[in-house]
PDB file of N, CA and C in Angstrom:
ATOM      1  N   UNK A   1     -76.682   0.737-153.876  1.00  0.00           N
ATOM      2  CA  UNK A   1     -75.364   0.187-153.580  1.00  0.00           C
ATOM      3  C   UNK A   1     -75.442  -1.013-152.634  1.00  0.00           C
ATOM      4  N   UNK A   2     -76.365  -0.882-152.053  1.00  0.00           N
ATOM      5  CA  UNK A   2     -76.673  -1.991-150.952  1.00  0.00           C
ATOM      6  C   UNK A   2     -77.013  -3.528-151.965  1.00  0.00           C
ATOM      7  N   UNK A   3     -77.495  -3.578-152.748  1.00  0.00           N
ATOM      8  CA  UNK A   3     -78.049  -4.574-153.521  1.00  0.00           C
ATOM      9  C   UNK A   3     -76.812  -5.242-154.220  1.00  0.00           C
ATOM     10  N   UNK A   4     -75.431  -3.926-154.993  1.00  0.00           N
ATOM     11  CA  UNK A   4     -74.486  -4.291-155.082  1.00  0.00           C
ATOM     12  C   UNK A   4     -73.584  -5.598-154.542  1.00  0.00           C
ATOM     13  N   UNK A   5     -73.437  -5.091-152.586  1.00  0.00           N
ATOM     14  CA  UNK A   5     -73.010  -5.704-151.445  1.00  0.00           C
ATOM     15  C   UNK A   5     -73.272  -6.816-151.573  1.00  0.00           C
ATOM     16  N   UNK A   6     -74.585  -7.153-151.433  1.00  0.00           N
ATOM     17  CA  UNK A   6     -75.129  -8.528-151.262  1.00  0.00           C
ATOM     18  C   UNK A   6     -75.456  -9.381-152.315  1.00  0.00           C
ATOM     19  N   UNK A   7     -75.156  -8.739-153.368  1.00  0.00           N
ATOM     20  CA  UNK A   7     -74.697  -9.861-154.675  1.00  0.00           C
ATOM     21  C   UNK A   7     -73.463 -10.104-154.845  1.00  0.00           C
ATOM     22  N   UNK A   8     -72.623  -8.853-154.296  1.00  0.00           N
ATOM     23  CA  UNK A   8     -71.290  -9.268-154.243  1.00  0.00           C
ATOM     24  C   UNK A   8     -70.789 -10.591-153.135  1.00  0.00           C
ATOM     25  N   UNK A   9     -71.878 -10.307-152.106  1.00  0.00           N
ATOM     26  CA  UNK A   9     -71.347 -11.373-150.973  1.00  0.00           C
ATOM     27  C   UNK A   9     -71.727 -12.719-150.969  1.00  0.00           C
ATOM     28  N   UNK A  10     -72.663 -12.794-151.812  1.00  0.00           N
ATOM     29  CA  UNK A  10     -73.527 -14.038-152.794  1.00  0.00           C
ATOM     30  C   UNK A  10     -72.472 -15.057-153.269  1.00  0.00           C
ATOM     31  N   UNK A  11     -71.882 -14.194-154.252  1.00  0.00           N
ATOM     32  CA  UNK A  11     -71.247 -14.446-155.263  1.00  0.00           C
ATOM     33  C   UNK A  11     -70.026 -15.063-154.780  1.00  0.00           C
ATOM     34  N   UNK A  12     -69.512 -14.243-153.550  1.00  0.00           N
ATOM     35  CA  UNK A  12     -67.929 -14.679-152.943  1.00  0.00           C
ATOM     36  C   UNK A  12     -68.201 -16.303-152.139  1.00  0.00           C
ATOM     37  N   UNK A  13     -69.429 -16.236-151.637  1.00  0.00           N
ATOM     38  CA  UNK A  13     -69.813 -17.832-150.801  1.00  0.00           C
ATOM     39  C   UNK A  13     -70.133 -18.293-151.997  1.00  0.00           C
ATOM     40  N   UNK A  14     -70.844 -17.834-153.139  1.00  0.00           N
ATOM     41  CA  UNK A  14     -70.595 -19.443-154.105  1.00  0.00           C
ATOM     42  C   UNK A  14     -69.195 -19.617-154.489  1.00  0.00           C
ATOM     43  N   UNK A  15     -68.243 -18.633-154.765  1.00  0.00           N
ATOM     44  CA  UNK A  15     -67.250 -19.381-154.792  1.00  0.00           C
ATOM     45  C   UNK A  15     -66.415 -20.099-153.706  1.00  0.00           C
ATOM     46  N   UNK A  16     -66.386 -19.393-152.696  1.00  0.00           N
ATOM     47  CA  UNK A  16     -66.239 -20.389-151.894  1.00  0.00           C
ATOM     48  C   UNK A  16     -66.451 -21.290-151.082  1.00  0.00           C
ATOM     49  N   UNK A  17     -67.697 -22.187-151.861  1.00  0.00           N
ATOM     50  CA  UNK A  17     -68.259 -23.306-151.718  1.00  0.00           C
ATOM     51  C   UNK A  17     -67.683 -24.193-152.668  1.00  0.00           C
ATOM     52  N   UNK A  18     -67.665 -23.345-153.971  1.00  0.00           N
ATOM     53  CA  UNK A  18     -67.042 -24.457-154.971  1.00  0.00           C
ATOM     54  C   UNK A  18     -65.527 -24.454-154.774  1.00  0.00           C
ATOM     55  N   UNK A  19     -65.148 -23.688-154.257  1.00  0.00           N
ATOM     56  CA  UNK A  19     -63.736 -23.820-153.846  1.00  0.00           C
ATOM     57  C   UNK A  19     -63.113 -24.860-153.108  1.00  0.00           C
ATOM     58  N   UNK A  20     -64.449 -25.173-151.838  1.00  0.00           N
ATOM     59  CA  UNK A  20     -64.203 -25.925-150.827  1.00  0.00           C
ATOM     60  C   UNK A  20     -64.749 -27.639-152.001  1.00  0.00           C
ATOM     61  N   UNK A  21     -65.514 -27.224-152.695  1.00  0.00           N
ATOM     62  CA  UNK A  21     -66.103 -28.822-153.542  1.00  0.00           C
ATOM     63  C   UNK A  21     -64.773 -29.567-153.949  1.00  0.00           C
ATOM     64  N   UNK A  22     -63.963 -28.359-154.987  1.00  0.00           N
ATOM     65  CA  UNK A  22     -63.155 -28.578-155.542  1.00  0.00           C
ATOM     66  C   UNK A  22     -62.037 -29.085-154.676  1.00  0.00           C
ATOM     67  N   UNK A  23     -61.952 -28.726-153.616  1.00  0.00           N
ATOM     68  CA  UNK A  23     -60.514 -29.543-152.418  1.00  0.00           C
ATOM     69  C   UNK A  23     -60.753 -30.887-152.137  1.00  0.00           C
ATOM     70  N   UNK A  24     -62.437 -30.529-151.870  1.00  0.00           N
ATOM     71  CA  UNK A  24     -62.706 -32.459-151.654  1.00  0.00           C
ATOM     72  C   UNK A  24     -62.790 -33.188-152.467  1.00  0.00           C
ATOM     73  N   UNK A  25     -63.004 -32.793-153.703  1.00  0.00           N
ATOM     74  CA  UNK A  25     -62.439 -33.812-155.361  1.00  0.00           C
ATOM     75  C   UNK A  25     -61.261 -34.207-155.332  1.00  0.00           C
ATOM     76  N   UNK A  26     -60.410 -33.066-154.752  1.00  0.00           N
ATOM     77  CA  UNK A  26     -59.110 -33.477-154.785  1.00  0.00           C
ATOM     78  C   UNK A  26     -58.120 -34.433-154.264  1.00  0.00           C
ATOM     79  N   UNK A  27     -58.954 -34.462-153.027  1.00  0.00           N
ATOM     80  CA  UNK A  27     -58.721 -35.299-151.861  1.00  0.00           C
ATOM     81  C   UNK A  27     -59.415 -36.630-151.992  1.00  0.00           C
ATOM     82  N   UNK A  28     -60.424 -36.497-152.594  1.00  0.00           N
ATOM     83  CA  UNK A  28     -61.388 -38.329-153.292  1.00  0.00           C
ATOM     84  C   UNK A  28     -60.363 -38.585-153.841  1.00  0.00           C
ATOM     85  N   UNK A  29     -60.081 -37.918-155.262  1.00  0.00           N
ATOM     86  CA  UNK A  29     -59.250 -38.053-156.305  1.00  0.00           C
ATOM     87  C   UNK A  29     -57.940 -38.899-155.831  1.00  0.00           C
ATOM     88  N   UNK A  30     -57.395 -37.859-154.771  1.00  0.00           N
ATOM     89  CA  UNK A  30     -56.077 -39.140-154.109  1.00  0.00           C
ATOM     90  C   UNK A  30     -56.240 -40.200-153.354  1.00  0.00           C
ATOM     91  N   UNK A  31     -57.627 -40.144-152.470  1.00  0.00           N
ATOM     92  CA  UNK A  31     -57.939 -41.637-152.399  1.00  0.00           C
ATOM     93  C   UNK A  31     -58.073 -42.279-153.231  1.00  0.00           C
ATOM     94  N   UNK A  32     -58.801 -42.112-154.568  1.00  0.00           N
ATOM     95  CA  UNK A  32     -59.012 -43.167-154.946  1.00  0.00           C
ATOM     96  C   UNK A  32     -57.546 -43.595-155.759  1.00  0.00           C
ATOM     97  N   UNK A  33     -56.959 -43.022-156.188  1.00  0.00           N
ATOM     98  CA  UNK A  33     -55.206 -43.234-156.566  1.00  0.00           C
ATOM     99  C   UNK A  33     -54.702 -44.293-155.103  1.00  0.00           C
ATOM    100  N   UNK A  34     -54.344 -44.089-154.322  1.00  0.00           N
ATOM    101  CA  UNK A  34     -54.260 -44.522-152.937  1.00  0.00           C
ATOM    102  C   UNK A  34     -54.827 -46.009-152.885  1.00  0.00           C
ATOM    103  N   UNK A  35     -56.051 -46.149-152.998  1.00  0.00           N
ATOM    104  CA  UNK A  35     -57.147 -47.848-153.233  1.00  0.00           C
ATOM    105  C   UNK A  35     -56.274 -48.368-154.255  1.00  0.00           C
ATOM    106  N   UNK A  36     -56.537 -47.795-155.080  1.00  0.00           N
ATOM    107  CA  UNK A  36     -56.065 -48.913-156.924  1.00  0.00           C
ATOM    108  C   UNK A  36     -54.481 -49.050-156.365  1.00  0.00           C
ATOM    109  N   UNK A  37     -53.760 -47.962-155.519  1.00  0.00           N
ATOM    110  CA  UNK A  37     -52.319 -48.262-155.606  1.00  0.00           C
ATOM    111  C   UNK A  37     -52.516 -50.002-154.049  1.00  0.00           C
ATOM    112  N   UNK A  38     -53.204 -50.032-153.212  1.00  0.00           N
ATOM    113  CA  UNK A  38     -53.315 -50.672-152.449  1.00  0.00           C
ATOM    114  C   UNK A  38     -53.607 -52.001-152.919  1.00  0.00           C
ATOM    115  N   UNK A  39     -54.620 -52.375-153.981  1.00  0.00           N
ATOM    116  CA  UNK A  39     -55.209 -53.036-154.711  1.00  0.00           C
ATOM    117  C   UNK A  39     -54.232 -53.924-155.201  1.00  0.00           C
ATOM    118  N   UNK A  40     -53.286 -53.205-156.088  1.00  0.00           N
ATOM    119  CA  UNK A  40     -52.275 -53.781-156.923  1.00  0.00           C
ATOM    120  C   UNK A  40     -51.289 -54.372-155.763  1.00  0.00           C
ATOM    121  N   UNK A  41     -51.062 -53.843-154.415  1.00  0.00           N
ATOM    122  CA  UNK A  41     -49.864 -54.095-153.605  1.00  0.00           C
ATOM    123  C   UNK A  41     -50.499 -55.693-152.864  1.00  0.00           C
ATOM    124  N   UNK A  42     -51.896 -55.590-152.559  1.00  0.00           N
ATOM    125  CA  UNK A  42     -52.789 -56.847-152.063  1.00  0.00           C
ATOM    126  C   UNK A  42     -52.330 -58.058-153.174  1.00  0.00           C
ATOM    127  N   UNK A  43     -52.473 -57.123-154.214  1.00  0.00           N
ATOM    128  CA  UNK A  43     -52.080 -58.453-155.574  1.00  0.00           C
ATOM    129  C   UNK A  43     -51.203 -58.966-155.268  1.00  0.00           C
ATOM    130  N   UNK A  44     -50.029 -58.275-155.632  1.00  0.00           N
ATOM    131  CA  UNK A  44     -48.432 -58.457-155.501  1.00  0.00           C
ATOM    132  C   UNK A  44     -48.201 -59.366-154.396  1.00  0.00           C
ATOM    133  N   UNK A  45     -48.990 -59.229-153.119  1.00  0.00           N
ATOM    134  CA  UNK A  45     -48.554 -60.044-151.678  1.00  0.00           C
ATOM    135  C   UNK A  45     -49.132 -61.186-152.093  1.00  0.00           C
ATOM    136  N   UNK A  46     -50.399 -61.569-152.479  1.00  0.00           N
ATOM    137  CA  UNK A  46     -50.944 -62.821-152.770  1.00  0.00           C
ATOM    138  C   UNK A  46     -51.039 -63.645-154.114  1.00  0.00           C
ATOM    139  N   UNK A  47     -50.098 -62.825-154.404  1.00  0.00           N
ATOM    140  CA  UNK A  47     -49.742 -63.997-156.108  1.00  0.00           C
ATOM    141  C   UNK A  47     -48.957 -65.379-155.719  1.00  0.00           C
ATOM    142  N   UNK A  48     -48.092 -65.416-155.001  1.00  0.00           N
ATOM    143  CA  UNK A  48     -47.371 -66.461-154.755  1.00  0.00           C
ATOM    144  C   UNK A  48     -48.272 -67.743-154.018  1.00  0.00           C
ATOM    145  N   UNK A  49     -48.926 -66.942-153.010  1.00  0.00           N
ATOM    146  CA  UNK A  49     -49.811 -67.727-152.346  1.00  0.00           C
ATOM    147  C   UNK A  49     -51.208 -68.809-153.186  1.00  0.00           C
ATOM    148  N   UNK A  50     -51.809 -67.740-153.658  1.00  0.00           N
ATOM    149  CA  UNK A  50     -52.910 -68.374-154.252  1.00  0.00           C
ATOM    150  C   UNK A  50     -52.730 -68.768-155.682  1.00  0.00           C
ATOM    151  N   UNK A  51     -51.534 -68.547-156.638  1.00  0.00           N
ATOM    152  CA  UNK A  51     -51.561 -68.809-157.778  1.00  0.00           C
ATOM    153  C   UNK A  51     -50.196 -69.713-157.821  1.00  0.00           C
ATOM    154  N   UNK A  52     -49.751 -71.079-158.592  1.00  0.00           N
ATOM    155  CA  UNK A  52     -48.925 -71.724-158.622  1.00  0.00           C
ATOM    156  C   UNK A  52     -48.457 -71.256-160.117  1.00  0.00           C
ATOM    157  N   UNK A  53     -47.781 -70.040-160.583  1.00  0.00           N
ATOM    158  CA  UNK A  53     -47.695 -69.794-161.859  1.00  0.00           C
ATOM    159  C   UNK A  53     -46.107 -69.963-162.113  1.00  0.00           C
ATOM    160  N   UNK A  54     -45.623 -70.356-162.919  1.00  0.00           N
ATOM    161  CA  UNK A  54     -43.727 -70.307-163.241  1.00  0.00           C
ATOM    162  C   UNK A  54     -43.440 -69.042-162.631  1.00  0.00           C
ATOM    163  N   UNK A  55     -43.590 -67.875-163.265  1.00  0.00           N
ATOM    164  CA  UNK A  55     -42.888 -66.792-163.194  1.00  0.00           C
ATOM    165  C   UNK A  55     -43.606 -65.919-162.182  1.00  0.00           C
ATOM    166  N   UNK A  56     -44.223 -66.259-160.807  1.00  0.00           N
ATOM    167  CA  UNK A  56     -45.081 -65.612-160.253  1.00  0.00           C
ATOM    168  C   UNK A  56     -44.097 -64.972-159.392  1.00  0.00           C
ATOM    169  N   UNK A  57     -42.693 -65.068-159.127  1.00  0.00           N
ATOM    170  CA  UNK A  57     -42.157 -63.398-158.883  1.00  0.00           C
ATOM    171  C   UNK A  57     -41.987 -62.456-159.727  1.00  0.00           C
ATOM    172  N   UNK A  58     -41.783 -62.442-160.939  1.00  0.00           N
ATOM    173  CA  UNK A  58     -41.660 -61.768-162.111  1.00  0.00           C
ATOM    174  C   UNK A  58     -43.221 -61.027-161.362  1.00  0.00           C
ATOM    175  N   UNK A  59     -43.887 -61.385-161.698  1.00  0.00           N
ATOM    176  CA  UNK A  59     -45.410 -60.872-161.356  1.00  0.00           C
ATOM    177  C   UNK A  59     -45.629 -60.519-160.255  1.00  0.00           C
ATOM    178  N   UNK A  60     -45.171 -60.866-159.408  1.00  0.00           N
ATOM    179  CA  UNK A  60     -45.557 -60.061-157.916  1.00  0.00           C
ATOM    180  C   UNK A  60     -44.410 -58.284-157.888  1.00  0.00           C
ATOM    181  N   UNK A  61     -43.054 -58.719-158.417  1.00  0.00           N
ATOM    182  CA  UNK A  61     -42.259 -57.576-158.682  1.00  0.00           C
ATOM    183  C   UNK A  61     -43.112 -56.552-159.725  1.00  0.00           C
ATOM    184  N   UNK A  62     -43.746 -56.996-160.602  1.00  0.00           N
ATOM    185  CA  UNK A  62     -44.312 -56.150-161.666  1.00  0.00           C
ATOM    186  C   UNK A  62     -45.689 -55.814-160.786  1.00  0.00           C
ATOM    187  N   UNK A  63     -46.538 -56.708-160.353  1.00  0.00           N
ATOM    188  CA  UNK A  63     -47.263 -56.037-159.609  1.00  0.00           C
ATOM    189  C   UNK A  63     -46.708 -54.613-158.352  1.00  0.00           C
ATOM    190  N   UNK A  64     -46.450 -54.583-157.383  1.00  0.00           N
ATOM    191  CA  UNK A  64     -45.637 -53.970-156.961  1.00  0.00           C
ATOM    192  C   UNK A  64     -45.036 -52.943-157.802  1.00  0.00           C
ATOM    193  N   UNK A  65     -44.275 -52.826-158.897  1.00  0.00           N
ATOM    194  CA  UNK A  65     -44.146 -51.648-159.251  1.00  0.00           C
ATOM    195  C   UNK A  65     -45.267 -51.039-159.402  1.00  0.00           C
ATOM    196  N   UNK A  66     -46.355 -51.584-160.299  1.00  0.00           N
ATOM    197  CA  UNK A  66     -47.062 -51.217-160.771  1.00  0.00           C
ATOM    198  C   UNK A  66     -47.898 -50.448-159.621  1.00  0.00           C
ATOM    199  N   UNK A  67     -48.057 -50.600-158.739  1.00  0.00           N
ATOM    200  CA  UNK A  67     -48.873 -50.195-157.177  1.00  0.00           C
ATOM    201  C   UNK A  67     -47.658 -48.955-156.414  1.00  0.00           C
ATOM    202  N   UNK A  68     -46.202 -48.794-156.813  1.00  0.00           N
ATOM    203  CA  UNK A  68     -45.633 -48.382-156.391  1.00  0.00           C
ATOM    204  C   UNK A  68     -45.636 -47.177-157.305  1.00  0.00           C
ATOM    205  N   UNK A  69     -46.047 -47.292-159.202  1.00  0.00           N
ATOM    206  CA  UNK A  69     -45.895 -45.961-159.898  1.00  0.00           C
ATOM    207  C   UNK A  69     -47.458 -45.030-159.322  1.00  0.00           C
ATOM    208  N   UNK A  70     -48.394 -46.083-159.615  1.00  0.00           N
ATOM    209  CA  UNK A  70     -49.488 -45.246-158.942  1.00  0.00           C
ATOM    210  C   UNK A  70     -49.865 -44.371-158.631  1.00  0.00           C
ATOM    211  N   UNK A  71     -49.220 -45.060-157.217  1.00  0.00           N
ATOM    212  CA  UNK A  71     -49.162 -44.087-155.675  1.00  0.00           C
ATOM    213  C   UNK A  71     -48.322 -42.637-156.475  1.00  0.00           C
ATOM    214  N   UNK A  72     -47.478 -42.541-156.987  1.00  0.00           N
ATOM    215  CA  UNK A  72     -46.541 -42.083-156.775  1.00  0.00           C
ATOM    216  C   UNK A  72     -47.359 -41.012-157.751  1.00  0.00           C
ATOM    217  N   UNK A  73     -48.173 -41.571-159.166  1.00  0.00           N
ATOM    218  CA  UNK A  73     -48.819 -40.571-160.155  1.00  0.00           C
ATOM    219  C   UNK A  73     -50.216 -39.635-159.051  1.00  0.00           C
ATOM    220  N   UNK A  74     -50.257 -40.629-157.746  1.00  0.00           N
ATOM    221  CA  UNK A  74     -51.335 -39.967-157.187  1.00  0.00           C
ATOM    222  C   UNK A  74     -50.972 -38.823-156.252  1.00  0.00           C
ATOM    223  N   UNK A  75     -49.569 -38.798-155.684  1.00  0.00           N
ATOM    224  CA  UNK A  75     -49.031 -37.915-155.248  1.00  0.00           C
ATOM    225  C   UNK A  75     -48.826 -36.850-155.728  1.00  0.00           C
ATOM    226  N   UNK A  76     -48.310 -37.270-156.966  1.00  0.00           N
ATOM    227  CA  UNK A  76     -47.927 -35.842-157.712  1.00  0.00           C
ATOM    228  C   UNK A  76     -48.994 -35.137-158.283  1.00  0.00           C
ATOM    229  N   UNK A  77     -50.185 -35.664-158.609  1.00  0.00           N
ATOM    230  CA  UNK A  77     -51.335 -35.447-158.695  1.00  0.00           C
ATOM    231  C   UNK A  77     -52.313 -33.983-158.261  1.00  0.00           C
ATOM    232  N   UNK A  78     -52.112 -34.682-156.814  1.00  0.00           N
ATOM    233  CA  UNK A  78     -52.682 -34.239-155.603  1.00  0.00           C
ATOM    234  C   UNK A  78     -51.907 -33.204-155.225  1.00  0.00           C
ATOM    235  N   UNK A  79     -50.595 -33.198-155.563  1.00  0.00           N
ATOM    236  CA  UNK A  79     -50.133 -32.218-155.016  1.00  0.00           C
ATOM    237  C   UNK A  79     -50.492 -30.565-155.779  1.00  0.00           C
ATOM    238  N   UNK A  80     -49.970 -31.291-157.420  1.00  0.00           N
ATOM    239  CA  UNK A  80     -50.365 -30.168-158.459  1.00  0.00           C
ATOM    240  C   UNK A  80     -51.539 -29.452-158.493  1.00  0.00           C
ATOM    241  N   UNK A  81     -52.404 -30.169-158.070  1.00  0.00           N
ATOM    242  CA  UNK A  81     -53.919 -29.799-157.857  1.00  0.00           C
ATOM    243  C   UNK A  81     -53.832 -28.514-156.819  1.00  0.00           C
ATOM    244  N   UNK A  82     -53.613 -29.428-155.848  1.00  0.00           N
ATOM    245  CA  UNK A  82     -53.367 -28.286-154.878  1.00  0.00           C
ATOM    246  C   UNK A  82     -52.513 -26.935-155.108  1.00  0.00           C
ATOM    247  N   UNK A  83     -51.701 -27.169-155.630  1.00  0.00           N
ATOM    248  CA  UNK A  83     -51.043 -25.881-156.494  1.00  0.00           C
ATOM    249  C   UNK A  83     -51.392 -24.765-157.116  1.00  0.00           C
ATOM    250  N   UNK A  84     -52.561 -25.421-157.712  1.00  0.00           N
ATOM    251  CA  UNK A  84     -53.287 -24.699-158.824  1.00  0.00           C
ATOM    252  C   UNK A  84     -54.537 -23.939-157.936  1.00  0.00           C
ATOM    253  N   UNK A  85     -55.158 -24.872-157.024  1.00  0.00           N
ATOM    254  CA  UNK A  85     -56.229 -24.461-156.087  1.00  0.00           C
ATOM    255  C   UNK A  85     -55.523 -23.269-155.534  1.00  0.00           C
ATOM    256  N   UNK A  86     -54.628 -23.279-155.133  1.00  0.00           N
ATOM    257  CA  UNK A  86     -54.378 -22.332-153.695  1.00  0.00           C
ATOM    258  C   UNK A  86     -53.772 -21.124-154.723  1.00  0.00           C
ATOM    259  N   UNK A  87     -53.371 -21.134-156.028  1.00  0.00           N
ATOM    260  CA  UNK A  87     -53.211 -19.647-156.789  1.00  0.00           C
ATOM    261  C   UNK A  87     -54.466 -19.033-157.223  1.00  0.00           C
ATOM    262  N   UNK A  88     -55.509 -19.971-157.646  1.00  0.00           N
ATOM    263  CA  UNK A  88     -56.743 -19.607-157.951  1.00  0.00           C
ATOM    264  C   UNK A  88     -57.386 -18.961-156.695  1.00  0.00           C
ATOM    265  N   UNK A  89     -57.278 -19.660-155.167  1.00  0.00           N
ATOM    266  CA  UNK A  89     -57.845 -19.144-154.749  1.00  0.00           C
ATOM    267  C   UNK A  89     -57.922 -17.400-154.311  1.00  0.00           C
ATOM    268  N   UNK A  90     -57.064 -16.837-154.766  1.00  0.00           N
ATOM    269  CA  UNK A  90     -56.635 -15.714-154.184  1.00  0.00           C
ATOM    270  C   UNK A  90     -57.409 -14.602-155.524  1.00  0.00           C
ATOM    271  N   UNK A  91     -58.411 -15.469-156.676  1.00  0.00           N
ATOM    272  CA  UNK A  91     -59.155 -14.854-156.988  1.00  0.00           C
ATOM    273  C   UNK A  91     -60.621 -14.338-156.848  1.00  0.00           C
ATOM    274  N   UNK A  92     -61.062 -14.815-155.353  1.00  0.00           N
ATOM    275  CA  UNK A  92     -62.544 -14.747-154.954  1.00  0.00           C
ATOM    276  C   UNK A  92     -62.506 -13.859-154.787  1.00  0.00           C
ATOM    277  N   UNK A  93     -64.068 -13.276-155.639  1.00  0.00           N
ATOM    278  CA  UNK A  93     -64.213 -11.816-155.492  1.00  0.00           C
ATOM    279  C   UNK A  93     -63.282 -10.330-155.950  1.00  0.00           C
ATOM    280  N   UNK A  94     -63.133 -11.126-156.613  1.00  0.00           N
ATOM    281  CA  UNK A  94     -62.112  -9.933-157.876  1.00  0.00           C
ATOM    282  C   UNK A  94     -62.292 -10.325-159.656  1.00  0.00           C
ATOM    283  N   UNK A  95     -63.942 -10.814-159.386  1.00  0.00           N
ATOM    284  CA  UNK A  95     -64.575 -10.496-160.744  1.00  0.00           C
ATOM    285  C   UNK A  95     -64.678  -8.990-161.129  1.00  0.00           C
ATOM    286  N   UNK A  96     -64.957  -7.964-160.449  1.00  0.00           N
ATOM    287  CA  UNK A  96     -65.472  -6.932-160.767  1.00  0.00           C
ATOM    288  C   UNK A  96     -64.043  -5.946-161.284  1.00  0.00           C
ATOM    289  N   UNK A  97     -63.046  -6.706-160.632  1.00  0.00           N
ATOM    290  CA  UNK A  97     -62.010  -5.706-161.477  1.00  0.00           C
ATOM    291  C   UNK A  97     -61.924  -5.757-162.915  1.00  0.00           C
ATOM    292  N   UNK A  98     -62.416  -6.518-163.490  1.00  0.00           N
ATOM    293  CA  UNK A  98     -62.498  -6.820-164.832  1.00  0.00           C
ATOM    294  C   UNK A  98     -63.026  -5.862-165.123  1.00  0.00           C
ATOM    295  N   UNK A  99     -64.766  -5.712-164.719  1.00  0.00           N
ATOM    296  CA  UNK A  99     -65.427  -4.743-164.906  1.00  0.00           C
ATOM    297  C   UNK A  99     -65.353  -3.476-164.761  1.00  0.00           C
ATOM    298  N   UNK A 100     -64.678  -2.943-163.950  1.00  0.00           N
ATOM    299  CA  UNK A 100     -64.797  -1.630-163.230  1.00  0.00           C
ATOM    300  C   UNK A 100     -63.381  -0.652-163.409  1.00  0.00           C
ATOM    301  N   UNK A 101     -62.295  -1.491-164.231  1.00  0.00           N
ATOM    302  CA  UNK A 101     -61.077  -0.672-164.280  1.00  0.00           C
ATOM    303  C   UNK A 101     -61.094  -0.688-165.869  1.00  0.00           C
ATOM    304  N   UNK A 102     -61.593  -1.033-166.882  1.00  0.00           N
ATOM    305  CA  UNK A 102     -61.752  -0.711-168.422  1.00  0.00           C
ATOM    306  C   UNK A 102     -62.783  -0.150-168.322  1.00  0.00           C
ATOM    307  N   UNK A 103     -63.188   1.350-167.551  1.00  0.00           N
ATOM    308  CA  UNK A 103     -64.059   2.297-168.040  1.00  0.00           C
ATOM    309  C   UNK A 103     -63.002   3.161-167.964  1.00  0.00           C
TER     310      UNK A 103
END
């Protein structure tokens, strides 16, 4: 039974290692949503400046949205993620009920 224990306790730190992997994907994941949304907003500020184009508010407004949906797909993102993480997590270490209650 002892051998049990300590595969069981094995098993609960690998998952929650990958548990903890999986938060910091999550959290890259919205940085990097966050950069590209920053990226596009850098655009938007310096179109007027460095480019002499006809319609370069048309383009700085479209830039700008475009940096403003982003953000916004990275929020919701990040959040859902997290959603999903924190119901999953409340399955570490309750592999064995699978096993042990269909005998």
């Amino acid at each position: 039974m002892n051998v049990d224990k300590a595969i069981n306790k094995d098993l609960i730190l690998r998952e929650r290692l990958a548990l903890q992997r999986t938060i910091l994907a999550n959290q890259s994941t919205f940085l990097s949503f966050l950069r590209t949304s920053m990226y596009f907003l850098i655009a938007g500020l310096s179109v007027r400046n460095l480019l002499n184009v006809e319609n370069g508010l048309y383009l700085e407004i479209l830039l700008f949205a475009i940096s403003i949906v982003i953000l916004i797909l990275g929020i919701f993102n990040f959040f859902k993620h997290k959603k999903s993480i924190i119901e999953n997590e409340k399955h570490i270490g309750d592999y064995q009920l699978d096993f042990y209650t269909k005998e």
